[in-house]
N, C-alpha and C. Protein backbone atom coordinates (compact mmCIF):
# COMPACT_ATOMS: atom_id res chain seq x y z
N UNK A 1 13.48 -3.97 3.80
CA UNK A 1 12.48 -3.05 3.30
C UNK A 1 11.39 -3.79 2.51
N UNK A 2 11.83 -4.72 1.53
CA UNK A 2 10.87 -5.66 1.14
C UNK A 2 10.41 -6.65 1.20
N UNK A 3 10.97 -7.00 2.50
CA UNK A 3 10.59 -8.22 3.63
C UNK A 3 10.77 -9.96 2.80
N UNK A 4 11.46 -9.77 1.77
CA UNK A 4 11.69 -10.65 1.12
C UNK A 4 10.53 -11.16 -0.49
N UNK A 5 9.98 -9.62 -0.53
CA UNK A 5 9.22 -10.09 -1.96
C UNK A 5 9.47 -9.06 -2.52
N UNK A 6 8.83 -9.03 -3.52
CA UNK A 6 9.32 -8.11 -4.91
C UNK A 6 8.83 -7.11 -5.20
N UNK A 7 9.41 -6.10 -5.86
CA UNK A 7 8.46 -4.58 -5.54
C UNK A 7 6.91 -5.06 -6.62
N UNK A 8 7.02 -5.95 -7.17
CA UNK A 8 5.99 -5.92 -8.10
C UNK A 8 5.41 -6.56 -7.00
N UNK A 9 5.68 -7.31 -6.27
CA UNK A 9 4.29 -8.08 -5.18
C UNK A 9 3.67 -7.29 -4.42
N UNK A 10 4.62 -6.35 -4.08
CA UNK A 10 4.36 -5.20 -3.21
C UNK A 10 3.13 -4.30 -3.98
N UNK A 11 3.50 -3.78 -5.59
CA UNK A 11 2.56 -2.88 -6.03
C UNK A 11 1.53 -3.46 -6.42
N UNK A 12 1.45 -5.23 -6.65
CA UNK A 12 0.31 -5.70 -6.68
C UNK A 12 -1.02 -5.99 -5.29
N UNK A 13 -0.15 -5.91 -4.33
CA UNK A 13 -0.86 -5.65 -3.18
C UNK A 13 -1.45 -4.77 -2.96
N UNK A 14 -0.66 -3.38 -3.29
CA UNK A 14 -1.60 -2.33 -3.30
C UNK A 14 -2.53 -1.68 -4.20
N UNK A 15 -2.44 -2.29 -5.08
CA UNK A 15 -3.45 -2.74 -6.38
C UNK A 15 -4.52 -3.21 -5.54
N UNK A 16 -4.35 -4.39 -4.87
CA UNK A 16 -5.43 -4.99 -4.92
C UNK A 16 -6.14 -4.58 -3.70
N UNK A 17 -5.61 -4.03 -2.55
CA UNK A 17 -5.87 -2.94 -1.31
C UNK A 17 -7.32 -1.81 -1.79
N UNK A 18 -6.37 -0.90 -2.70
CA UNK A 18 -6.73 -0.36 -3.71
C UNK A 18 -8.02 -0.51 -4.15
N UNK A 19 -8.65 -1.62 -4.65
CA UNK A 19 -9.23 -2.03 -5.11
C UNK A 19 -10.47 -2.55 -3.93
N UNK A 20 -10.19 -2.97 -2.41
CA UNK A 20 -10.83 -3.06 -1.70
C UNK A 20 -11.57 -2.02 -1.21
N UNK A 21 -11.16 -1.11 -1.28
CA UNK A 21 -10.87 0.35 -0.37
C UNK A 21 -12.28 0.55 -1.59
N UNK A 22 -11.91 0.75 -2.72
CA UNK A 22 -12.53 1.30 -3.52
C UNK A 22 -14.34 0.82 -3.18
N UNK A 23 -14.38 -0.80 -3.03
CA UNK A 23 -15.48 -1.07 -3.29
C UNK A 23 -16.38 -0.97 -1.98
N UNK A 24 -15.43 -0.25 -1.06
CA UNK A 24 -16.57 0.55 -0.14
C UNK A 24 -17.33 1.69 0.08
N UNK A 25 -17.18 2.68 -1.21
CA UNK A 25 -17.18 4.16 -1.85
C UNK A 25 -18.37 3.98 -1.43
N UNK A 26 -18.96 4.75 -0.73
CA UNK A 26 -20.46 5.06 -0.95
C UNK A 26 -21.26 4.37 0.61
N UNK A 27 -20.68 3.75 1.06
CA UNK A 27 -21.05 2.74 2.69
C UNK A 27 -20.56 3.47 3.52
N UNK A 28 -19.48 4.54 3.61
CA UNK A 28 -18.67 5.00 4.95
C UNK A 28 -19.90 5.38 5.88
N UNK A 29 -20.63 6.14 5.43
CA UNK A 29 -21.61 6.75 6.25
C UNK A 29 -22.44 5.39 6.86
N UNK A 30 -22.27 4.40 6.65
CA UNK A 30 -23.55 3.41 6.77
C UNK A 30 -23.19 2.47 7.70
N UNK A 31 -21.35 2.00 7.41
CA UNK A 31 -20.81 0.73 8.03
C UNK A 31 -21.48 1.04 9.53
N UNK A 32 -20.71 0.10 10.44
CA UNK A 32 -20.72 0.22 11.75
C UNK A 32 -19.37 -0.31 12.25
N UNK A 33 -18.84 -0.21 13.33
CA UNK A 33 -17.55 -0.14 14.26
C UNK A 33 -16.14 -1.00 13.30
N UNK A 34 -17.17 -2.24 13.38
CA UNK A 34 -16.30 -3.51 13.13
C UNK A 34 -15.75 -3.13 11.21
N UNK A 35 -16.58 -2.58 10.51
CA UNK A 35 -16.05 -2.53 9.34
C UNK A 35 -15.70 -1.25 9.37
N UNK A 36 -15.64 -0.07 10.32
CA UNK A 36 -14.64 1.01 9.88
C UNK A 36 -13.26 0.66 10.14
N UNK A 37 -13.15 -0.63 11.36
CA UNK A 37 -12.33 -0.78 11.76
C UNK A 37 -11.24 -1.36 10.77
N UNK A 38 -12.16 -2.62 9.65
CA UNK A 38 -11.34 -3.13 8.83
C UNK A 38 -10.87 -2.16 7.80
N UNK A 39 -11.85 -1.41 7.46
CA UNK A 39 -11.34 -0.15 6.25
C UNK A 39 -10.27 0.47 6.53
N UNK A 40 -10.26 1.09 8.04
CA UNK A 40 -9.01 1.71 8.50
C UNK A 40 -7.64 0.67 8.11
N UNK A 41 -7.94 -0.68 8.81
CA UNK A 41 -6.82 -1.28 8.91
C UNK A 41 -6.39 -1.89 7.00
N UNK A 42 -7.55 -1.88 6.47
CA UNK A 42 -6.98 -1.89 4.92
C UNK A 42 -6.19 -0.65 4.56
N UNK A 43 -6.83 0.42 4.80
CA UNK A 43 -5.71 1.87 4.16
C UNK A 43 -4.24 1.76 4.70
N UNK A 44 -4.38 1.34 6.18
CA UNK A 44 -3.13 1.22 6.79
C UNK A 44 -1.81 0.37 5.83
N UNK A 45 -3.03 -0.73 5.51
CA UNK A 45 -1.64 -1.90 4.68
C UNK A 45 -1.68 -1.18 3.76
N UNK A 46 -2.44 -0.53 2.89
CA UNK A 46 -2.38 0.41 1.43
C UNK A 46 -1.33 1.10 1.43
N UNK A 47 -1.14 1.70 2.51
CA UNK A 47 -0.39 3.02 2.58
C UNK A 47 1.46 2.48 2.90
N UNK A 48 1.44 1.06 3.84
CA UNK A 48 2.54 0.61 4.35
C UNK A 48 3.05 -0.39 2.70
N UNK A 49 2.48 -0.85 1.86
CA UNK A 49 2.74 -0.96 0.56
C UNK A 49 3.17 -0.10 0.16
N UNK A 50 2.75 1.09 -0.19
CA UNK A 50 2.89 2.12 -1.10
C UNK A 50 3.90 3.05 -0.94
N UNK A 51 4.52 2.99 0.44
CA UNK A 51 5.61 3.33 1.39
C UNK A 51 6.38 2.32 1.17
N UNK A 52 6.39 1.32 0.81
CA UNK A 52 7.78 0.57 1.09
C UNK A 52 8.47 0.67 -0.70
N UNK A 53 7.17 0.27 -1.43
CA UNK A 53 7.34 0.46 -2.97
C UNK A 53 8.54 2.12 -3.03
N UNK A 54 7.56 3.17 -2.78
CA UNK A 54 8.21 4.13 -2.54
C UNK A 54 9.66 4.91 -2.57
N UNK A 55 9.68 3.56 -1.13
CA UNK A 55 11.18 3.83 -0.53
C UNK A 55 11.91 3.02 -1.21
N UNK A 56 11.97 2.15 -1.71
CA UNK A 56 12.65 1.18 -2.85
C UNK A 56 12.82 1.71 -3.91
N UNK A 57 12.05 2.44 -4.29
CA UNK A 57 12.11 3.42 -5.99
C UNK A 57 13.49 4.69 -4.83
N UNK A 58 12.90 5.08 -4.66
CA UNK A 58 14.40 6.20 -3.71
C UNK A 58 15.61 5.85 -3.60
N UNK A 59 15.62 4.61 -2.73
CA UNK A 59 17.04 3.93 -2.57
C UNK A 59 17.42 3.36 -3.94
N UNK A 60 16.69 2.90 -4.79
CA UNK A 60 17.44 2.79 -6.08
C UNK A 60 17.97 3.43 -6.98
N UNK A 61 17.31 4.92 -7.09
CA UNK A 61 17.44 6.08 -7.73
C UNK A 61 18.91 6.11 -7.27
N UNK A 62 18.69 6.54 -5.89
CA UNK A 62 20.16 7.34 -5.19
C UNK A 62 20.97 6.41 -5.52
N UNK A 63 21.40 4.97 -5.60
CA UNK A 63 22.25 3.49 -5.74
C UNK A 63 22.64 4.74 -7.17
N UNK A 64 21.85 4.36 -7.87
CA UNK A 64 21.69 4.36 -9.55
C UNK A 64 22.61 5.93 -9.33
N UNK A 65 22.42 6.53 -9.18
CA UNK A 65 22.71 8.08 -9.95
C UNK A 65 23.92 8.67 -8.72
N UNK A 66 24.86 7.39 -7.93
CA UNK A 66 25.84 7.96 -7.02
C UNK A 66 26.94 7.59 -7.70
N UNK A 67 26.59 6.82 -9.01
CA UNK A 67 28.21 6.92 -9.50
C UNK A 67 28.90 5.51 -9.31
N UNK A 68 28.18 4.59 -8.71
CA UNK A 68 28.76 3.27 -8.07
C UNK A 68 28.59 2.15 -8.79
């Protein structure tokens, strides 16, 4: 699930995703093909971060609170 790094590498990735995404606010209407393409494929990793972080907070919860 965390492909061998740490949930903090993970939420710093999407920090910094995050942070890409952001500094295109205001261009969507303007880009052309090649950079909607990268925007898309940035949200994609945003979202596949933020999903794995996620699912790691879940599976630990449930670990944590089954009694084991």
């Amino acid at each position: 699930l965390l492909d061998g790094r740490s949930i903090d590498d993970w939420l710093d990735e999407a920090d910094r995703l995050a942070g890409d995404l952001e500094a295109a606010r205001g261009t969507i209407a303007t880009i052309d093909s090649a950079e909607l393409a990268t925007f898309m494929t940035t949200m994609a990793a945003l979202h596949d971060s933020l999903g794995r972080a996620g699912n790691w907070a879940s599976l630990e919860f449930a670990v944590a609170s089954s009694g084991r």
